[in-house]
PDB file of N, CA and C in Angstrom:
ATOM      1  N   UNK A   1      -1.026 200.293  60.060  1.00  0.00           N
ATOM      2  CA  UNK A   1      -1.345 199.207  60.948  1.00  0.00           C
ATOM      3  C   UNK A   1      -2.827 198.857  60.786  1.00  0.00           C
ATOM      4  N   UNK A   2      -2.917 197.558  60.385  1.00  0.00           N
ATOM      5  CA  UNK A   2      -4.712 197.155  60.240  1.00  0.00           C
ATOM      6  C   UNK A   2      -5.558 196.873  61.626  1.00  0.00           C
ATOM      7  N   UNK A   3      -6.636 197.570  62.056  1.00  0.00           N
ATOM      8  CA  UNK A   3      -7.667 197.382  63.160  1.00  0.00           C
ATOM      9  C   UNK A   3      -8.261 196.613  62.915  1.00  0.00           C
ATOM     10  N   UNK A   4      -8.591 195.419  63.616  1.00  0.00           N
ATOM     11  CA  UNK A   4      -9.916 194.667  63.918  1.00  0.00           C
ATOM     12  C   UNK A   4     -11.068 195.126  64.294  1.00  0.00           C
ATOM     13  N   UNK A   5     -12.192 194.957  63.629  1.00  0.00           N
ATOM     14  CA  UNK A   5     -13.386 195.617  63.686  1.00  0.00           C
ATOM     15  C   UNK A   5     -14.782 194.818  63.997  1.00  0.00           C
ATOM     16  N   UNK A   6     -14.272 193.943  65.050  1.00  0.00           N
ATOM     17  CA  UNK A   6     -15.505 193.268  65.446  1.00  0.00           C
ATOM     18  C   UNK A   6     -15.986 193.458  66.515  1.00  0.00           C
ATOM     19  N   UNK A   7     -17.623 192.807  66.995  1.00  0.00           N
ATOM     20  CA  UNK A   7     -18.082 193.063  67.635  1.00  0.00           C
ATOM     21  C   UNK A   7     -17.879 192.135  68.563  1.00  0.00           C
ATOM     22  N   UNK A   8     -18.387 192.543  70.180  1.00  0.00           N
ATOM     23  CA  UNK A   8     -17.891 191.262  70.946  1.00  0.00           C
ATOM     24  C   UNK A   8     -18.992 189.952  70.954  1.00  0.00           C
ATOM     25  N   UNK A   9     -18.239 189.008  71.489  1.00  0.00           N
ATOM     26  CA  UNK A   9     -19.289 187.726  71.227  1.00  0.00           C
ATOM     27  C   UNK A   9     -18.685 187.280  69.895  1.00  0.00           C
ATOM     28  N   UNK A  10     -18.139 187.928  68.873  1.00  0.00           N
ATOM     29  CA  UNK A  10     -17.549 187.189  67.245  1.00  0.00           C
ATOM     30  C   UNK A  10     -17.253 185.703  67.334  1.00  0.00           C
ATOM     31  N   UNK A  11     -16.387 185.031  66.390  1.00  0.00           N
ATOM     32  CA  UNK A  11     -15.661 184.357  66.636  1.00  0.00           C
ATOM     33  C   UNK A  11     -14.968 184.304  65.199  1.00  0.00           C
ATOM     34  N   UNK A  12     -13.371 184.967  65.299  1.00  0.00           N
ATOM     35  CA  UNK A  12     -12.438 185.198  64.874  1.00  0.00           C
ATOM     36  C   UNK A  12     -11.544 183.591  63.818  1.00  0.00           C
ATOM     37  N   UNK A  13     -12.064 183.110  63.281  1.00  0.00           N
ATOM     38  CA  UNK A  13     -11.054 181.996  62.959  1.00  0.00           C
ATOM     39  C   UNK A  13     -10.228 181.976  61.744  1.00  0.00           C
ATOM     40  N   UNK A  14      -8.816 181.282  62.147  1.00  0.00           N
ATOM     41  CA  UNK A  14      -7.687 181.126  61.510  1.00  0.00           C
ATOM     42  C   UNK A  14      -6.986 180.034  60.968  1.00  0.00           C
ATOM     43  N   UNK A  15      -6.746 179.836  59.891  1.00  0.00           N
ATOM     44  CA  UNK A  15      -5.556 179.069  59.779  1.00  0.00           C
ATOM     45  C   UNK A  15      -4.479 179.530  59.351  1.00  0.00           C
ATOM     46  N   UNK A  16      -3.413 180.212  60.212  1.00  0.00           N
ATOM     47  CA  UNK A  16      -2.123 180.882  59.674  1.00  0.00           C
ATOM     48  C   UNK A  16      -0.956 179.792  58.786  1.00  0.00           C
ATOM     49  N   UNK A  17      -0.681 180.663  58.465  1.00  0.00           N
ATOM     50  CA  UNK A  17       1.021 180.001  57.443  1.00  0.00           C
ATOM     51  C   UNK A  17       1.624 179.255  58.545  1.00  0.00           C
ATOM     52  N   UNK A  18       1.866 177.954  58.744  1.00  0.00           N
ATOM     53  CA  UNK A  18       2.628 177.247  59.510  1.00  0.00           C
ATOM     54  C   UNK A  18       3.909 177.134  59.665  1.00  0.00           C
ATOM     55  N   UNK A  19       4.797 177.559  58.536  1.00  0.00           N
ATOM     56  CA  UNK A  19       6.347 177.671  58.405  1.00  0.00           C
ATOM     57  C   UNK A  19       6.364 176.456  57.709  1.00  0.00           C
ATOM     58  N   UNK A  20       5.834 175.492  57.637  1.00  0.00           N
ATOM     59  CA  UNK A  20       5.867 174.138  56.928  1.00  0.00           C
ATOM     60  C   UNK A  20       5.979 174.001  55.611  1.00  0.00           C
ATOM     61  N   UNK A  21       4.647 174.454  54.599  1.00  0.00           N
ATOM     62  CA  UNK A  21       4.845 174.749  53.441  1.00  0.00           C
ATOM     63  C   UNK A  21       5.224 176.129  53.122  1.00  0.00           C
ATOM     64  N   UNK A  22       4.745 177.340  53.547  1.00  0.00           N
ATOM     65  CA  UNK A  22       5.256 178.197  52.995  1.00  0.00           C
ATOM     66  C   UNK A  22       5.987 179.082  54.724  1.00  0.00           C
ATOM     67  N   UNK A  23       7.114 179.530  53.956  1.00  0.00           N
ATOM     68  CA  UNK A  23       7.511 180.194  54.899  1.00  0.00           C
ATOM     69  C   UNK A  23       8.476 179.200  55.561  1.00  0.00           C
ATOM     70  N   UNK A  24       8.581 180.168  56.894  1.00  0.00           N
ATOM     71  CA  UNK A  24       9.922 179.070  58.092  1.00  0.00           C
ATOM     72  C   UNK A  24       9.264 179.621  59.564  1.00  0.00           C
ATOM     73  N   UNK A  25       8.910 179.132  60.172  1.00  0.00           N
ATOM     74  CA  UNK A  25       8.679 179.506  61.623  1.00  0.00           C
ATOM     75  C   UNK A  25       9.274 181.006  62.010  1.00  0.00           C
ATOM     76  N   UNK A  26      10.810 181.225  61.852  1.00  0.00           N
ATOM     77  CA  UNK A  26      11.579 182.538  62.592  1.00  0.00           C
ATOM     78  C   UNK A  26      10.923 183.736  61.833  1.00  0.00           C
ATOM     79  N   UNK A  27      10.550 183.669  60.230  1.00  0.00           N
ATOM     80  CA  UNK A  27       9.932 184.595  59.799  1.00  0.00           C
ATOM     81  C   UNK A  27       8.053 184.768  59.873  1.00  0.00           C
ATOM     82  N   UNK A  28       7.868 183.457  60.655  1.00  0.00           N
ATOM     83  CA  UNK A  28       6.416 183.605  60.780  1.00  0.00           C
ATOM     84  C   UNK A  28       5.804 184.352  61.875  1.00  0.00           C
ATOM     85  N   UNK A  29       6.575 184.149  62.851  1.00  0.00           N
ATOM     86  CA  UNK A  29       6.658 184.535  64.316  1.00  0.00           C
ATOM     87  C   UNK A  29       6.339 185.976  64.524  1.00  0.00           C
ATOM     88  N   UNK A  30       6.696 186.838  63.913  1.00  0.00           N
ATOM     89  CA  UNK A  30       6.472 188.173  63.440  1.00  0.00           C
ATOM     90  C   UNK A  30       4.985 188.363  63.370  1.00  0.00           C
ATOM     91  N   UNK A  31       4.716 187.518  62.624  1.00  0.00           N
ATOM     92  CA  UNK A  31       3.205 187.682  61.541  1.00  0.00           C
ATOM     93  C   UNK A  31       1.936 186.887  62.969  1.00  0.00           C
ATOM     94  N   UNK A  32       2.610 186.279  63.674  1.00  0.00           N
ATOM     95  CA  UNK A  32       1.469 185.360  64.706  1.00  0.00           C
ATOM     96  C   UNK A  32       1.667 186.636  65.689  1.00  0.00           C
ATOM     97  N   UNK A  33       2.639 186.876  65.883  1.00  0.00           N
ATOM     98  CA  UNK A  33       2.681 188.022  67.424  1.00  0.00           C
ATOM     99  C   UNK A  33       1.345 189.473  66.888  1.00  0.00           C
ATOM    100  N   UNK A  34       1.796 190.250  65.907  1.00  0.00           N
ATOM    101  CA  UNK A  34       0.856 190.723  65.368  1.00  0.00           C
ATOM    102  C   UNK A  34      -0.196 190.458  65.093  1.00  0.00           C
ATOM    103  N   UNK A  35      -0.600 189.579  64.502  1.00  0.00           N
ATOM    104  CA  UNK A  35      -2.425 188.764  65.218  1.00  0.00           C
ATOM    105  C   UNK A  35      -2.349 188.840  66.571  1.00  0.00           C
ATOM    106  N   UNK A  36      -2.020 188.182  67.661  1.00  0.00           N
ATOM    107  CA  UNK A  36      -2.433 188.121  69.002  1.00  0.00           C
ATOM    108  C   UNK A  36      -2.454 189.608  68.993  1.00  0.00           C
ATOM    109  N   UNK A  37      -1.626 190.870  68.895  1.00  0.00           N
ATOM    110  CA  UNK A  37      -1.626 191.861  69.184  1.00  0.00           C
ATOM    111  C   UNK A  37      -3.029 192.656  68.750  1.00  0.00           C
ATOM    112  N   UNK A  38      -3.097 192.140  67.901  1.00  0.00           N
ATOM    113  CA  UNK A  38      -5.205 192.964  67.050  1.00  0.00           C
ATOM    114  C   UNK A  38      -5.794 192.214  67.833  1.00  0.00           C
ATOM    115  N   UNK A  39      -6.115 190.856  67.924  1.00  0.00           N
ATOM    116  CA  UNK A  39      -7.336 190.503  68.846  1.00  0.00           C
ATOM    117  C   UNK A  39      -7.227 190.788  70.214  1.00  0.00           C
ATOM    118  N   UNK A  40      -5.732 190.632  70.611  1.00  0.00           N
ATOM    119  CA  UNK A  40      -5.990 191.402  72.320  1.00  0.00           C
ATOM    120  C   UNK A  40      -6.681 192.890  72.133  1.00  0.00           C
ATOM    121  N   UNK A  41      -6.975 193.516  71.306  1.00  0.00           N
ATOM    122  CA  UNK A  41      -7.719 194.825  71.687  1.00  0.00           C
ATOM    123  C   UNK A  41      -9.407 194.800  70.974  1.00  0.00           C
ATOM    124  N   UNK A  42      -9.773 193.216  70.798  1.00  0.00           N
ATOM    125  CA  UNK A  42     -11.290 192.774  70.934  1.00  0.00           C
ATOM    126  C   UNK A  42     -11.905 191.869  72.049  1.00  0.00           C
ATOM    127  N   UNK A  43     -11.662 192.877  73.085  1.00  0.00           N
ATOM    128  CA  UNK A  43     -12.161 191.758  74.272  1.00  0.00           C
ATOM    129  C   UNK A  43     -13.440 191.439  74.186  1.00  0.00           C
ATOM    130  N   UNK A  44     -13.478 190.392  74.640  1.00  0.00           N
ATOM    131  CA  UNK A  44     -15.036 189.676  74.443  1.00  0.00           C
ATOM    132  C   UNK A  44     -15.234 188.881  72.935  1.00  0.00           C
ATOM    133  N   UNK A  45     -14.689 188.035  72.086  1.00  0.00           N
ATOM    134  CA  UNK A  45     -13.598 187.723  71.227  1.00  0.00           C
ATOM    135  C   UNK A  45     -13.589 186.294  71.837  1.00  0.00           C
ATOM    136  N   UNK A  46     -13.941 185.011  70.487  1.00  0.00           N
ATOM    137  CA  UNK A  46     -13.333 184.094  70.596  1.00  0.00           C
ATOM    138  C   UNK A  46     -12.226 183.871  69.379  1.00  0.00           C
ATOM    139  N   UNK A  47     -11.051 182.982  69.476  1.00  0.00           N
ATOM    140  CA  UNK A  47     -10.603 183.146  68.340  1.00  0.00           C
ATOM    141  C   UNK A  47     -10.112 181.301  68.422  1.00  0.00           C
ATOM    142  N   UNK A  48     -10.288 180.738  66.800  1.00  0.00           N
ATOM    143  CA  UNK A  48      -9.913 179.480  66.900  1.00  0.00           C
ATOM    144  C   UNK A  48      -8.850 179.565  66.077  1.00  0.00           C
ATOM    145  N   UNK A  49      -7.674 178.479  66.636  1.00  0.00           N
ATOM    146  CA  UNK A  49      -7.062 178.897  65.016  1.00  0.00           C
ATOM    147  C   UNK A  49      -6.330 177.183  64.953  1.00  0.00           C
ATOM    148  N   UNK A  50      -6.238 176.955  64.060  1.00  0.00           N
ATOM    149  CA  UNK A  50      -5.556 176.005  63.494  1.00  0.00           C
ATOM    150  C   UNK A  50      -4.512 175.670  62.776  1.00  0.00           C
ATOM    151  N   UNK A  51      -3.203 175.413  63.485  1.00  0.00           N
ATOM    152  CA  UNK A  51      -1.815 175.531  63.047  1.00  0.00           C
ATOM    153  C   UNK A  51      -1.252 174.028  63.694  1.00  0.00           C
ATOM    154  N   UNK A  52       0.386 173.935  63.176  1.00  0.00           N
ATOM    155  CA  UNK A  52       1.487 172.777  63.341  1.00  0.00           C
ATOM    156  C   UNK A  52       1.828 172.980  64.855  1.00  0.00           C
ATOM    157  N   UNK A  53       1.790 171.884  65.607  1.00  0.00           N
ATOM    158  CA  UNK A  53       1.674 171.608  66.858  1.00  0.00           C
ATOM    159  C   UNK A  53       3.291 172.767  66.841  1.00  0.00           C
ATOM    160  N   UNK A  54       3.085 173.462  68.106  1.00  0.00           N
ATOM    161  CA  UNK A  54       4.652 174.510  68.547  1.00  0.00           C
ATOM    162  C   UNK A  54       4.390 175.853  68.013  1.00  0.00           C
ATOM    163  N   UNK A  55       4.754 176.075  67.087  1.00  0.00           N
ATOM    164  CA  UNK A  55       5.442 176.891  66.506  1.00  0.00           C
ATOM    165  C   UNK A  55       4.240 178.477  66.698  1.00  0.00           C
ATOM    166  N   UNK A  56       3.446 178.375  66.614  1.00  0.00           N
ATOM    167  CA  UNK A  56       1.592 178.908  66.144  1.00  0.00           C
ATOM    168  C   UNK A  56       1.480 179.482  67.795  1.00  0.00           C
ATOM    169  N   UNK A  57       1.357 178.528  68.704  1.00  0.00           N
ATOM    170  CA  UNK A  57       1.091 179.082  70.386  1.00  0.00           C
ATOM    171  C   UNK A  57       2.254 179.362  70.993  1.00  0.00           C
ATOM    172  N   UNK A  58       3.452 179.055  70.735  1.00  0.00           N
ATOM    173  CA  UNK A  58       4.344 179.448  71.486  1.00  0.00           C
ATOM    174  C   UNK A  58       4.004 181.237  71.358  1.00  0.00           C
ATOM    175  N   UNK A  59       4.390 181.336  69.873  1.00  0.00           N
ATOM    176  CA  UNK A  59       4.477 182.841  69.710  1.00  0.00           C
ATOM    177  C   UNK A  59       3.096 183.745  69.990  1.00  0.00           C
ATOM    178  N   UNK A  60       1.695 183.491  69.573  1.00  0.00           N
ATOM    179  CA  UNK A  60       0.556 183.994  69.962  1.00  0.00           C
ATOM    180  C   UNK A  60       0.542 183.970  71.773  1.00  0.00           C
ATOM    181  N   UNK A  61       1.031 183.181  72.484  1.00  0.00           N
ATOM    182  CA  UNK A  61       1.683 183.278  73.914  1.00  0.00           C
ATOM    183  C   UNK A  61       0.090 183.409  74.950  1.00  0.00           C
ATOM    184  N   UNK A  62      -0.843 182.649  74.514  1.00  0.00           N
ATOM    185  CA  UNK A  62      -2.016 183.109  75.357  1.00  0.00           C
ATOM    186  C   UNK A  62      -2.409 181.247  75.624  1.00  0.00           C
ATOM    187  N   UNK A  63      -3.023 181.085  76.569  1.00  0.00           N
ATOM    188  CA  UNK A  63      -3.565 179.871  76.777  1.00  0.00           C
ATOM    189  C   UNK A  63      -4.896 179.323  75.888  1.00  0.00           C
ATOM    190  N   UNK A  64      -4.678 178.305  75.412  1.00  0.00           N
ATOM    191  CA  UNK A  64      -6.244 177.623  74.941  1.00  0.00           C
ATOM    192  C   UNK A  64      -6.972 177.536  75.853  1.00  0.00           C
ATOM    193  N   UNK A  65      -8.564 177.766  75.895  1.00  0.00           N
ATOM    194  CA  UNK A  65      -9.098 176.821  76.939  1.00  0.00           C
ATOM    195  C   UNK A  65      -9.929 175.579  76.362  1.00  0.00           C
ATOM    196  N   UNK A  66      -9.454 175.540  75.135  1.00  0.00           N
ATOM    197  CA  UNK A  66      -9.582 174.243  74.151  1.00  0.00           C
ATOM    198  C   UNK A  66      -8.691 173.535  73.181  1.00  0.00           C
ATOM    199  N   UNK A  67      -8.395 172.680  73.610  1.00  0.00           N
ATOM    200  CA  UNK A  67      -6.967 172.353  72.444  1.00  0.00           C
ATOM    201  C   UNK A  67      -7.060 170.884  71.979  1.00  0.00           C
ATOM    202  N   UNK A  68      -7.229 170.708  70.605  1.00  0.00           N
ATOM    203  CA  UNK A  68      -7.480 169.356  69.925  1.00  0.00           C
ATOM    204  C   UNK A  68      -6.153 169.026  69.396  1.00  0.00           C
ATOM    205  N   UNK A  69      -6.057 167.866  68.753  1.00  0.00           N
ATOM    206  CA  UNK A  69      -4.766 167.507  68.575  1.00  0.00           C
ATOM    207  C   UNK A  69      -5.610 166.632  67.198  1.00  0.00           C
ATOM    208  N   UNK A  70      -4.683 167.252  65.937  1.00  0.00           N
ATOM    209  CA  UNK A  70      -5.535 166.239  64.727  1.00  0.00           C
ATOM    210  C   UNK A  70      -4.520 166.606  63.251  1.00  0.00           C
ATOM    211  N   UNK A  71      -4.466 165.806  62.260  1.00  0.00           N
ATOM    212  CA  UNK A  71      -3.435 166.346  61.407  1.00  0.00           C
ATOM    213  C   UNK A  71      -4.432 166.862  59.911  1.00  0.00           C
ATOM    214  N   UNK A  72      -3.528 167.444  59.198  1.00  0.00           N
ATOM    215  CA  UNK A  72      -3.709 168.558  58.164  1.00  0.00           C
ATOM    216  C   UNK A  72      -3.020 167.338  57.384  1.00  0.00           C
ATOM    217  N   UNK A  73      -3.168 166.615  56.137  1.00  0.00           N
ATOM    218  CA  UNK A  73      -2.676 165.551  55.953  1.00  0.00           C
ATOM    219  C   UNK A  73      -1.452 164.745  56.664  1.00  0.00           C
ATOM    220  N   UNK A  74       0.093 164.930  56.315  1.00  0.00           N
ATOM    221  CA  UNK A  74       0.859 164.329  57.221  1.00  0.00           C
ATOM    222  C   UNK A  74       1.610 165.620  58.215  1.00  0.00           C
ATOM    223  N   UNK A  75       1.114 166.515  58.386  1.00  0.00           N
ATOM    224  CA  UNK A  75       1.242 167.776  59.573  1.00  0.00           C
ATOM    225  C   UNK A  75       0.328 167.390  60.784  1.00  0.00           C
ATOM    226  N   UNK A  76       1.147 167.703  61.821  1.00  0.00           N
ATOM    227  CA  UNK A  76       0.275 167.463  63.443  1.00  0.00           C
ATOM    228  C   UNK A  76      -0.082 168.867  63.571  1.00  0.00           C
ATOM    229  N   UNK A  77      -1.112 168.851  63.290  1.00  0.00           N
ATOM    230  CA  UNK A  77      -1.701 170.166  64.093  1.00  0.00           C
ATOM    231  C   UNK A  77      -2.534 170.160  65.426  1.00  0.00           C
ATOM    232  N   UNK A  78      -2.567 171.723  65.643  1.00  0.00           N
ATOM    233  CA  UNK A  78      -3.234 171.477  66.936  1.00  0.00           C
ATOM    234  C   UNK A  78      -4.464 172.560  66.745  1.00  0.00           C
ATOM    235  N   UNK A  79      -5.933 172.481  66.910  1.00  0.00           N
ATOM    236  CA  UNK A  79      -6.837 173.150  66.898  1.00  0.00           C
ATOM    237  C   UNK A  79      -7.044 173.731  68.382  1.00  0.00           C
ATOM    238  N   UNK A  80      -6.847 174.873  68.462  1.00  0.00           N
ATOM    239  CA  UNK A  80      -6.351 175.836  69.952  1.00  0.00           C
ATOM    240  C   UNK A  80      -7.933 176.974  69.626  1.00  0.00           C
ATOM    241  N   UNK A  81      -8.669 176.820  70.762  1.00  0.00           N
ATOM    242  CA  UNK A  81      -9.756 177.841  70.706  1.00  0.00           C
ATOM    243  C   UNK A  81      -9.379 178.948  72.042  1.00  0.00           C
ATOM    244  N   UNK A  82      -9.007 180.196  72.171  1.00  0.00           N
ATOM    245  CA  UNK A  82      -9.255 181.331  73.048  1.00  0.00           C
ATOM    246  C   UNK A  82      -9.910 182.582  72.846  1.00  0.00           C
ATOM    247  N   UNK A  83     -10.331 182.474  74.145  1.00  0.00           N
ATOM    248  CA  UNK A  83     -11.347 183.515  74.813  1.00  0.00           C
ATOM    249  C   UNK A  83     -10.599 185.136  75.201  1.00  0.00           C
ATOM    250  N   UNK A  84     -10.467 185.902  74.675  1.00  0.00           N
ATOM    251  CA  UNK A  84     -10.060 187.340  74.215  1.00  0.00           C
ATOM    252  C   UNK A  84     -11.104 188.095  75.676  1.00  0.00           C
ATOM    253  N   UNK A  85      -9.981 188.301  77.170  1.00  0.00           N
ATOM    254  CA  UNK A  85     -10.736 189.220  78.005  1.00  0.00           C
ATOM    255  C   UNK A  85     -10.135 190.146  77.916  1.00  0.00           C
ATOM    256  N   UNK A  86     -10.772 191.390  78.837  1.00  0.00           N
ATOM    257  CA  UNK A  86     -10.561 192.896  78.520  1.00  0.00           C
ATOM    258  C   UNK A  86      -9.362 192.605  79.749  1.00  0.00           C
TER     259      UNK A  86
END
């Protein structure tokens, strides 16, 4: 199992596999829950990440307290920034 090794205050950023081009959402879902699961144990932790509107926050399951709405050529993505507390 890989540890995250940052300090607090970081800022963590992502652009995961969307299920779009590579992959499918049901097998991605796996791979997003496991990220949220490493940064929930860097509190104090921002993390941005940038994925296809749905699929990306449903499963990471934490609130933005920033959320843009902008596309990756013809993909809607959504740029989601959260704050990692203890």
């Amino acid at each position: 199992m890989c540890e995250l090794d940052v300090d607090e205050g970081a800022f963590i950023i992502t652009n995961p596999p969307y299920g779009v081009r590579v992959g499918d959402e049901a097998s991605l879902r796996v791979t997003w829950q496991c990220f949220r699961e490493r940064v929930l144990g860097c509190p104090g932790v921002r993390v941005v990440a940038i994925a296809a509107e749905g699929g990306f926050e449903k499963a990471f399951g934490l609130r933005p307290f920033k959320r843009n709405r902008l596309n990756n050529g013809p993909i809607r993505c959504v740029l989601a920034q959260y704050e990692i507390h203890t």
